[in-house]
N, C-alpha and C. Protein backbone atom coordinates (compact mmCIF):
# COMPACT_ATOMS: atom_id res chain seq x y z
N UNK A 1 115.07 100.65 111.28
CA UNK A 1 113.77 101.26 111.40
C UNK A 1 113.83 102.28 112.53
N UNK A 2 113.13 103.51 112.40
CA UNK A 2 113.54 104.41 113.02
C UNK A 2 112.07 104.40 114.27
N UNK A 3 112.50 105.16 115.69
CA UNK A 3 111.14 104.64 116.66
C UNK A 3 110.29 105.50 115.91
N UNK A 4 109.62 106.28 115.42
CA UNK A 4 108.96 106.86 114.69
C UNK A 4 108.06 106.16 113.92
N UNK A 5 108.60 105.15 112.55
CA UNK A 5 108.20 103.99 112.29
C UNK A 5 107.74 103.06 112.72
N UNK A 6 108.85 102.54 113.92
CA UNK A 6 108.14 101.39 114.62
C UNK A 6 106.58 101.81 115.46
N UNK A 7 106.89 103.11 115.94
CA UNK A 7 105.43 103.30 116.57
C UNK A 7 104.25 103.41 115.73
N UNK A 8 104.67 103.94 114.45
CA UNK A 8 103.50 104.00 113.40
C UNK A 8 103.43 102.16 113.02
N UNK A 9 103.91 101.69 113.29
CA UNK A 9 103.68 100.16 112.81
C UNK A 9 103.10 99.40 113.92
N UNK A 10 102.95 99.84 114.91
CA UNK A 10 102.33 99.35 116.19
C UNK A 10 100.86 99.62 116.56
N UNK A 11 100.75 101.17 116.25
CA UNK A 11 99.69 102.10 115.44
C UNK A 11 98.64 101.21 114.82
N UNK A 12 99.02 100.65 113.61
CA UNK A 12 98.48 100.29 112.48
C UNK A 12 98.15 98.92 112.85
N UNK A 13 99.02 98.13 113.74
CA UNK A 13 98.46 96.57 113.39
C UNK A 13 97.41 96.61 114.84
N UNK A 14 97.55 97.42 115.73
CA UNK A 14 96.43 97.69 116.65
C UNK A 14 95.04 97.87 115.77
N UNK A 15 95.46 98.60 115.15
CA UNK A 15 94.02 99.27 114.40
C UNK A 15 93.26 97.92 113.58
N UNK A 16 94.07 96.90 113.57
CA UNK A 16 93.91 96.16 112.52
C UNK A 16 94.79 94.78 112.97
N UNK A 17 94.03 95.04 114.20
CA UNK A 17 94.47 93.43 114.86
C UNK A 17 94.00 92.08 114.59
N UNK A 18 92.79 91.95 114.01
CA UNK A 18 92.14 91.18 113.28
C UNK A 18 92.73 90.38 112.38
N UNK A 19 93.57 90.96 111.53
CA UNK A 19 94.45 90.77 110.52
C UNK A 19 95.83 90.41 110.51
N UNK A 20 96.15 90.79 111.72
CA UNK A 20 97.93 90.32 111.94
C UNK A 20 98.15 88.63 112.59
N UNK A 21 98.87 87.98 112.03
CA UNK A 21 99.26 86.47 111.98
C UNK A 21 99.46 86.69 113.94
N UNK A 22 99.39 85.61 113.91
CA UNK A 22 100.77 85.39 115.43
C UNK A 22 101.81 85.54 115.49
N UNK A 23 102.59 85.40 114.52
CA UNK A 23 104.30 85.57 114.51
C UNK A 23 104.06 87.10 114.50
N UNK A 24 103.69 87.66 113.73
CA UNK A 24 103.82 89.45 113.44
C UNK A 24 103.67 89.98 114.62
N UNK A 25 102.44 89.56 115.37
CA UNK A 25 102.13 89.84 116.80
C UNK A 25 103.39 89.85 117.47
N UNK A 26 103.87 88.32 117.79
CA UNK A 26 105.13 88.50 118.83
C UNK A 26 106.18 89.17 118.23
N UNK A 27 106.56 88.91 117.01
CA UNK A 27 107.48 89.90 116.39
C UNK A 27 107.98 91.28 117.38
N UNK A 28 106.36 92.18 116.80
CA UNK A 28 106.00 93.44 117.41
C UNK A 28 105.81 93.79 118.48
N UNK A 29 105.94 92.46 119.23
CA UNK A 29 106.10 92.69 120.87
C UNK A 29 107.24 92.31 121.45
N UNK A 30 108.13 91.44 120.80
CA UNK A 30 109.20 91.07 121.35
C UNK A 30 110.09 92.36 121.22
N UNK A 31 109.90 93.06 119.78
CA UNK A 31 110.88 94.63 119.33
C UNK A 31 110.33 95.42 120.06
N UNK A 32 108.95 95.80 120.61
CA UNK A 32 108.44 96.94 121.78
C UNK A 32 109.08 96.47 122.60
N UNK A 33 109.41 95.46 123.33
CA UNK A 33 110.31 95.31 125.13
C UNK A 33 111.35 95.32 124.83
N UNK A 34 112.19 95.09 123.51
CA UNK A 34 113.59 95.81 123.67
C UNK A 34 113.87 97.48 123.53
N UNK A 35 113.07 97.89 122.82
CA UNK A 35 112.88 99.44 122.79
C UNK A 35 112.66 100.12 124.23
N UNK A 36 111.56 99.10 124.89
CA UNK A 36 111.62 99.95 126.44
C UNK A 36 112.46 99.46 127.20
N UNK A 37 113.30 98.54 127.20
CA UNK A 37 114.12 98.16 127.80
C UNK A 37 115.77 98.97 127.75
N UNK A 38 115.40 99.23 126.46
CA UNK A 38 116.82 99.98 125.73
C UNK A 38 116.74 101.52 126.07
N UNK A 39 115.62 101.90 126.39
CA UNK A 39 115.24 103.50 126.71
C UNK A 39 115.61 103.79 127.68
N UNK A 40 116.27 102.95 128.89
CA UNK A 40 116.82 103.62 129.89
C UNK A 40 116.22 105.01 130.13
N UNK A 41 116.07 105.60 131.91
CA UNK A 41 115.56 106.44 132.07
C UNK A 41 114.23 106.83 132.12
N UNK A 42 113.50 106.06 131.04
CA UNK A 42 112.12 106.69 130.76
C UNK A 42 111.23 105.69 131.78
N UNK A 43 110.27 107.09 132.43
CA UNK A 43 109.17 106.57 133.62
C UNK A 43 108.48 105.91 132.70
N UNK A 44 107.76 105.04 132.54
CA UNK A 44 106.52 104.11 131.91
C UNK A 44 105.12 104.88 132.87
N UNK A 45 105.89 105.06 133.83
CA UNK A 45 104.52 105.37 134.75
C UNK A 45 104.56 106.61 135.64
N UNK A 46 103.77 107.90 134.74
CA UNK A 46 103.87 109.12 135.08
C UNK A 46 104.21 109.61 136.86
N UNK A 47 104.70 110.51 136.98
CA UNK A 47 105.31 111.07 138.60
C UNK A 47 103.99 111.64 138.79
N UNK A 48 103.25 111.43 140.17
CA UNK A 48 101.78 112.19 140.53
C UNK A 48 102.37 113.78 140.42
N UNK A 49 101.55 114.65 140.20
CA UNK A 49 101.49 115.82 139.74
C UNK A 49 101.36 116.79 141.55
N UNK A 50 102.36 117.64 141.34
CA UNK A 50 102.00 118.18 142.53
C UNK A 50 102.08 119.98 142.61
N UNK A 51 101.30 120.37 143.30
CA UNK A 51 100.89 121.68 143.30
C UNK A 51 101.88 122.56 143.44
């Protein structure tokens, strides 16, 4: 599954959280913390902006 997908599938069960089991839930959260974990490099938390 390509991150593209996975984010559109993260997308969707947000939208429609109501509806997703518990397993699907952790599923979709256990595969989001290896994705950010695997992203090396990337700030999670923007650099303050400076003039």
């Amino acid at each position: 599954m390509s991150r593209h997908q996975f984010v559109h599938e993260l997308e969707s069960t947000a939208d429609h959280i109501a509806d997703a089991s518990r397993a699907d839930l952790q599923v979709l959260l256990r595969r989001a913390a290896l994705l950010i974990r695997n992203a090396g490099g990337s700030a999670l938390i923007p650099a303050p902006m400076t003039r």
